[in-house]
C-alpha atoms as a PDB file:
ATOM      1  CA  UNK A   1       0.000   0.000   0.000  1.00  0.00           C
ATOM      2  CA  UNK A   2       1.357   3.765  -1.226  1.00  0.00           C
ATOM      3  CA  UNK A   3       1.351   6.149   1.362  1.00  0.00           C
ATOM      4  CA  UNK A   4      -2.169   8.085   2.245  1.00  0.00           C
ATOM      5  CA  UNK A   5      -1.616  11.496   1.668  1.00  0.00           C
ATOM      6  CA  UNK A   6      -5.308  12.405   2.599  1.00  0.00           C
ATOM      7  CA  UNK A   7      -5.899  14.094   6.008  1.00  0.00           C
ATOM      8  CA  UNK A   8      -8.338  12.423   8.222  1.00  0.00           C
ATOM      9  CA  UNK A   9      -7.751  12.557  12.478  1.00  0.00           C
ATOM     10  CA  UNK A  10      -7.503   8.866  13.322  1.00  0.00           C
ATOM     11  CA  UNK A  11      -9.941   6.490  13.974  1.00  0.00           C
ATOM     12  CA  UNK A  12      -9.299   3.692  16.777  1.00  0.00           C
ATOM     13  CA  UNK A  13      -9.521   0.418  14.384  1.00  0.00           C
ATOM     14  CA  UNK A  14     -10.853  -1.729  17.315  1.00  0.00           C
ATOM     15  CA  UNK A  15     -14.164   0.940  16.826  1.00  0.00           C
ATOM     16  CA  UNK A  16     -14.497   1.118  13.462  1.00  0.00           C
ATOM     17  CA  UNK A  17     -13.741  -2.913  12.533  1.00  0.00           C
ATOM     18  CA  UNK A  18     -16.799  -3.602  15.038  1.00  0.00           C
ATOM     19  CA  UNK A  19     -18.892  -1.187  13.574  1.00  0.00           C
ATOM     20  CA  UNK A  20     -17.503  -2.207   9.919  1.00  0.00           C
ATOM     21  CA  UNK A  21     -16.339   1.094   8.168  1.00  0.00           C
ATOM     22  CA  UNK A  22     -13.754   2.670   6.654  1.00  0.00           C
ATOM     23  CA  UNK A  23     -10.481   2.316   8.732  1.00  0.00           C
ATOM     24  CA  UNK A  24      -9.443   5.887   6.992  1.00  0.00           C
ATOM     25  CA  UNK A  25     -12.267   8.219   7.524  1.00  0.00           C
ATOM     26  CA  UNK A  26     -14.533   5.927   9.829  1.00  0.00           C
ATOM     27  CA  UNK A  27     -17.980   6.937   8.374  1.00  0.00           C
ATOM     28  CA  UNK A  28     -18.050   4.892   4.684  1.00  0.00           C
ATOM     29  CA  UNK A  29     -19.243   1.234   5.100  1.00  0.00           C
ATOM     30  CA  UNK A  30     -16.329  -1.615   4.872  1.00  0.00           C
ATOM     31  CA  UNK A  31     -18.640  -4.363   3.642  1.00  0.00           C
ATOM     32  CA  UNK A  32     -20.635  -5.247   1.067  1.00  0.00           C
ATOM     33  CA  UNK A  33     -22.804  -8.151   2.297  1.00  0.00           C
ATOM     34  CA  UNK A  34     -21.778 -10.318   5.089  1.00  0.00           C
ATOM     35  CA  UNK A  35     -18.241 -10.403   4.335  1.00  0.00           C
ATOM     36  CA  UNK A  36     -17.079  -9.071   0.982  1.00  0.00           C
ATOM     37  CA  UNK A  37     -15.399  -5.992   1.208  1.00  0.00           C
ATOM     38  CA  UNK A  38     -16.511  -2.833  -1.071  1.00  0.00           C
ATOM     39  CA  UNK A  39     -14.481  -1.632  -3.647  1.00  0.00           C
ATOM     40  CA  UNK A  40     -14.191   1.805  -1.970  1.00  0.00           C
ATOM     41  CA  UNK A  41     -15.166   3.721   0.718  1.00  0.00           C
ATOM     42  CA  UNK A  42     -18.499   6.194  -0.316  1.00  0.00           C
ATOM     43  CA  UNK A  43     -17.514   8.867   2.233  1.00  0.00           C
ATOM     44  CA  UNK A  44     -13.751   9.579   1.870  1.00  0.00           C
ATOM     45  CA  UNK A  45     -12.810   7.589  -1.355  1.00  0.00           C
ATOM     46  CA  UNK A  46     -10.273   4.920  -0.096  1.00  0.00           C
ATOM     47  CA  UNK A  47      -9.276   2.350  -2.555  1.00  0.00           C
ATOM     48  CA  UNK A  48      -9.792  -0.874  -0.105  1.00  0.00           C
ATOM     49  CA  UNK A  49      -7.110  -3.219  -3.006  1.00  0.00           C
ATOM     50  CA  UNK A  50      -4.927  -2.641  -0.117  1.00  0.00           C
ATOM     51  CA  UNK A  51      -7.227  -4.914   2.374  1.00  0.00           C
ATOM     52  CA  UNK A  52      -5.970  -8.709   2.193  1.00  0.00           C
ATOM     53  CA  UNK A  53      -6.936 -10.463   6.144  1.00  0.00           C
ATOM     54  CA  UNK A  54      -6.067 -13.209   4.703  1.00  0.00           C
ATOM     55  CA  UNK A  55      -6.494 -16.363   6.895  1.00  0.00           C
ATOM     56  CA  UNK A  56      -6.339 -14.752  10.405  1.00  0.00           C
ATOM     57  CA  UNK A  57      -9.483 -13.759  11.402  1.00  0.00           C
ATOM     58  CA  UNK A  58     -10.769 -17.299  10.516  1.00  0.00           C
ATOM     59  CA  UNK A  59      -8.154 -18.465  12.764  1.00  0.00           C
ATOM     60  CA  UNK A  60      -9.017 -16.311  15.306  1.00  0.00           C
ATOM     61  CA  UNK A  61     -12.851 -17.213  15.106  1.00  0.00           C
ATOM     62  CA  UNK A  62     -12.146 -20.977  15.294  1.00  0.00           C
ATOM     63  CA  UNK A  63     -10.367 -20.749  18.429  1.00  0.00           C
ATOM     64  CA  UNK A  64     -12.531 -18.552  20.195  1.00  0.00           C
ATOM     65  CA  UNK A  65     -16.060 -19.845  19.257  1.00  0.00           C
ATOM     66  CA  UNK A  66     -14.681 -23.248  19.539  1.00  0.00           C
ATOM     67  CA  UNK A  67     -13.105 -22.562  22.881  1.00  0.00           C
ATOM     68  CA  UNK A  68     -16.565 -21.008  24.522  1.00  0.00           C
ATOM     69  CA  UNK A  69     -19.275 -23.533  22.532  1.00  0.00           C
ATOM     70  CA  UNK A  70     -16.637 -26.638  23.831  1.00  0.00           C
ATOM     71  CA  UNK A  71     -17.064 -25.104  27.075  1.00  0.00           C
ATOM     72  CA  UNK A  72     -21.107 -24.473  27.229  1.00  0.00           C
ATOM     73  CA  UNK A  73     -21.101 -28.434  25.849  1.00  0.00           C
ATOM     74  CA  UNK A  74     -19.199 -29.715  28.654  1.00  0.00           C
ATOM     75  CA  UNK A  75     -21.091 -27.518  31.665  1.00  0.00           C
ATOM     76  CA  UNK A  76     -24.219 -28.571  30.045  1.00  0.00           C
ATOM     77  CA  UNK A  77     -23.055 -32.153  29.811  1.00  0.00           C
ATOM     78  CA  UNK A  78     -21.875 -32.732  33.438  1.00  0.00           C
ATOM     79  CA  UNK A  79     -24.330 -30.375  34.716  1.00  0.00           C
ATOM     80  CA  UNK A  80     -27.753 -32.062  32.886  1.00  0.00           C
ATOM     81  CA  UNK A  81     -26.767 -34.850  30.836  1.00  0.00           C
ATOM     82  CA  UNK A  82     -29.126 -34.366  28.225  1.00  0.00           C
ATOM     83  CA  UNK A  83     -29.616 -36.590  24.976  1.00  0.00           C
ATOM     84  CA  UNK A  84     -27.216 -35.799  22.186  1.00  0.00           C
ATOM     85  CA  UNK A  85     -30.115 -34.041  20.008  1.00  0.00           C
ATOM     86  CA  UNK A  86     -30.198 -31.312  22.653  1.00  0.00           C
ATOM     87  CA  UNK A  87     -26.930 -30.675  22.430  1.00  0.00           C
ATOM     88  CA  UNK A  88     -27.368 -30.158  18.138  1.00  0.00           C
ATOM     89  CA  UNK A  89     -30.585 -28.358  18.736  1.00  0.00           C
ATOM     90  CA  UNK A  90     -29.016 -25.874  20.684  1.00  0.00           C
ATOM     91  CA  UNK A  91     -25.290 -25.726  20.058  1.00  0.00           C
ATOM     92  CA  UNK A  92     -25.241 -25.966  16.047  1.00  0.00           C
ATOM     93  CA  UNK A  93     -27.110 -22.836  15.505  1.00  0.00           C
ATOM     94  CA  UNK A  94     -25.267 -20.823  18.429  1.00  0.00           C
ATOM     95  CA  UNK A  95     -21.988 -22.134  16.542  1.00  0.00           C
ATOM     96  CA  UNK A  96     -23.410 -20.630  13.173  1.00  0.00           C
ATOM     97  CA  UNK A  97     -24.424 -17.224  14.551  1.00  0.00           C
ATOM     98  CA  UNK A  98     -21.740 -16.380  16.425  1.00  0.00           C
ATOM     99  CA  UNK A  99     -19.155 -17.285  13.892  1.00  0.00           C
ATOM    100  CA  UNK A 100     -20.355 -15.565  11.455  1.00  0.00           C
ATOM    101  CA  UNK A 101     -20.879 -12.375  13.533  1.00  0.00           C
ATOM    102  CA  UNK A 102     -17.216 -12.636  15.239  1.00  0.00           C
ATOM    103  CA  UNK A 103     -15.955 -13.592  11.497  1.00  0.00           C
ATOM    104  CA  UNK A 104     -17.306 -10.095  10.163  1.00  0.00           C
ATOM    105  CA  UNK A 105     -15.807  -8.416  13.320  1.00  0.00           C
ATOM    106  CA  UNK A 106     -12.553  -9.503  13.241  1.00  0.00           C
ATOM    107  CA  UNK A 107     -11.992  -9.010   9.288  1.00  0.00           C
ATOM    108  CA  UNK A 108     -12.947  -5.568  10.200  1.00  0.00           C
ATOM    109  CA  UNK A 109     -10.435  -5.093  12.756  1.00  0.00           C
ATOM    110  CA  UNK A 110      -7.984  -6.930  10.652  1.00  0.00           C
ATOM    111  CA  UNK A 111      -8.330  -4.962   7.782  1.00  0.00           C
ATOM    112  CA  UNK A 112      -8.382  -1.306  10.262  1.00  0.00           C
ATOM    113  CA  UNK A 113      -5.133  -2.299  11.259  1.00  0.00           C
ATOM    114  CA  UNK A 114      -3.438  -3.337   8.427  1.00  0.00           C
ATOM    115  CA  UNK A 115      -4.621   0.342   6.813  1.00  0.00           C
ATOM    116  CA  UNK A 116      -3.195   2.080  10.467  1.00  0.00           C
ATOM    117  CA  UNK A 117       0.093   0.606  10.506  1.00  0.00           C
ATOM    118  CA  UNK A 118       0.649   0.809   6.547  1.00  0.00           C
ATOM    119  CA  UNK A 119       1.098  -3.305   6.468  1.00  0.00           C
ATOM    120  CA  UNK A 120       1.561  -4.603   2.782  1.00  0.00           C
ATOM    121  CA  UNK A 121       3.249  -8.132   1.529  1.00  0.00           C
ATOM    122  CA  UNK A 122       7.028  -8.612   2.510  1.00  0.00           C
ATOM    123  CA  UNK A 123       9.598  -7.992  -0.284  1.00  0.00           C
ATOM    124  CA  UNK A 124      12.895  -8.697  -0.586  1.00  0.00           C
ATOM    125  CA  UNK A 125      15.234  -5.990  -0.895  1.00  0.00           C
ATOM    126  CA  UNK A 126      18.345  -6.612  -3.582  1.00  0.00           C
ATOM    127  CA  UNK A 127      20.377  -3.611  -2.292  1.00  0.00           C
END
């Protein structure tokens, strides 16, 4: 990513990647849909060809969700011991929801940051 010559006071990228828009000016939308990312901010014009999270927030999403539905499964299990269709009834649409929320929320703050600390692919320099 080129340097931004554009002068905007910064945003915190925690904020704006939870509320989903534009890491530069923090008014234009980041997404387009559930997860695809716009071609451009509306408000201040940022090119988002820059953005690439790449694998990490899915990382991050599969650790966490799986760490706190594994947890709910086992207090529920030791606790009640109810039949196995319980456990699909309730657990496989909680696992759904809040990955997909936490998935959009963490690409946000993924891509905020990688605009805030000017993060591009690593080149080798032949100097």
């Amino acid at each position: 990513m080129s340097q931004d010559s554009a002068q905007f006071p910064p945003v915190d990228p925690v904020k704006v990647g939870l509320k989903g828009c534009c890491p530069r000016c923090g008014e234009g939308k980041l997404f387009e849909g559930l997860l695809a990312l716009k071609p451009r901010c509306a408000a201040c014009g940022l090119d988002y060809a820059f953005a690439d999270s790449g694998d990490g927030p899915a990382v991050f999403v599969i650790l966490i969700v799986g760490f706190v539905i594994i947890g709910l499964v086992l207090w529920l299990q030791v606790n009640y011991g109810p039949p196995i269709w319980v456990h699909v009834l309730l657990f496989g649409p909680l696992t759904i929801i809040l990955s997909l929320l936490s998935l959009r929320w963490c690409k946000g703050i993924f891509v905020a940051m990688q605009y805030r600390h000017n993060a591009s692919e690593g080149q080798i320099n032949h100097d």
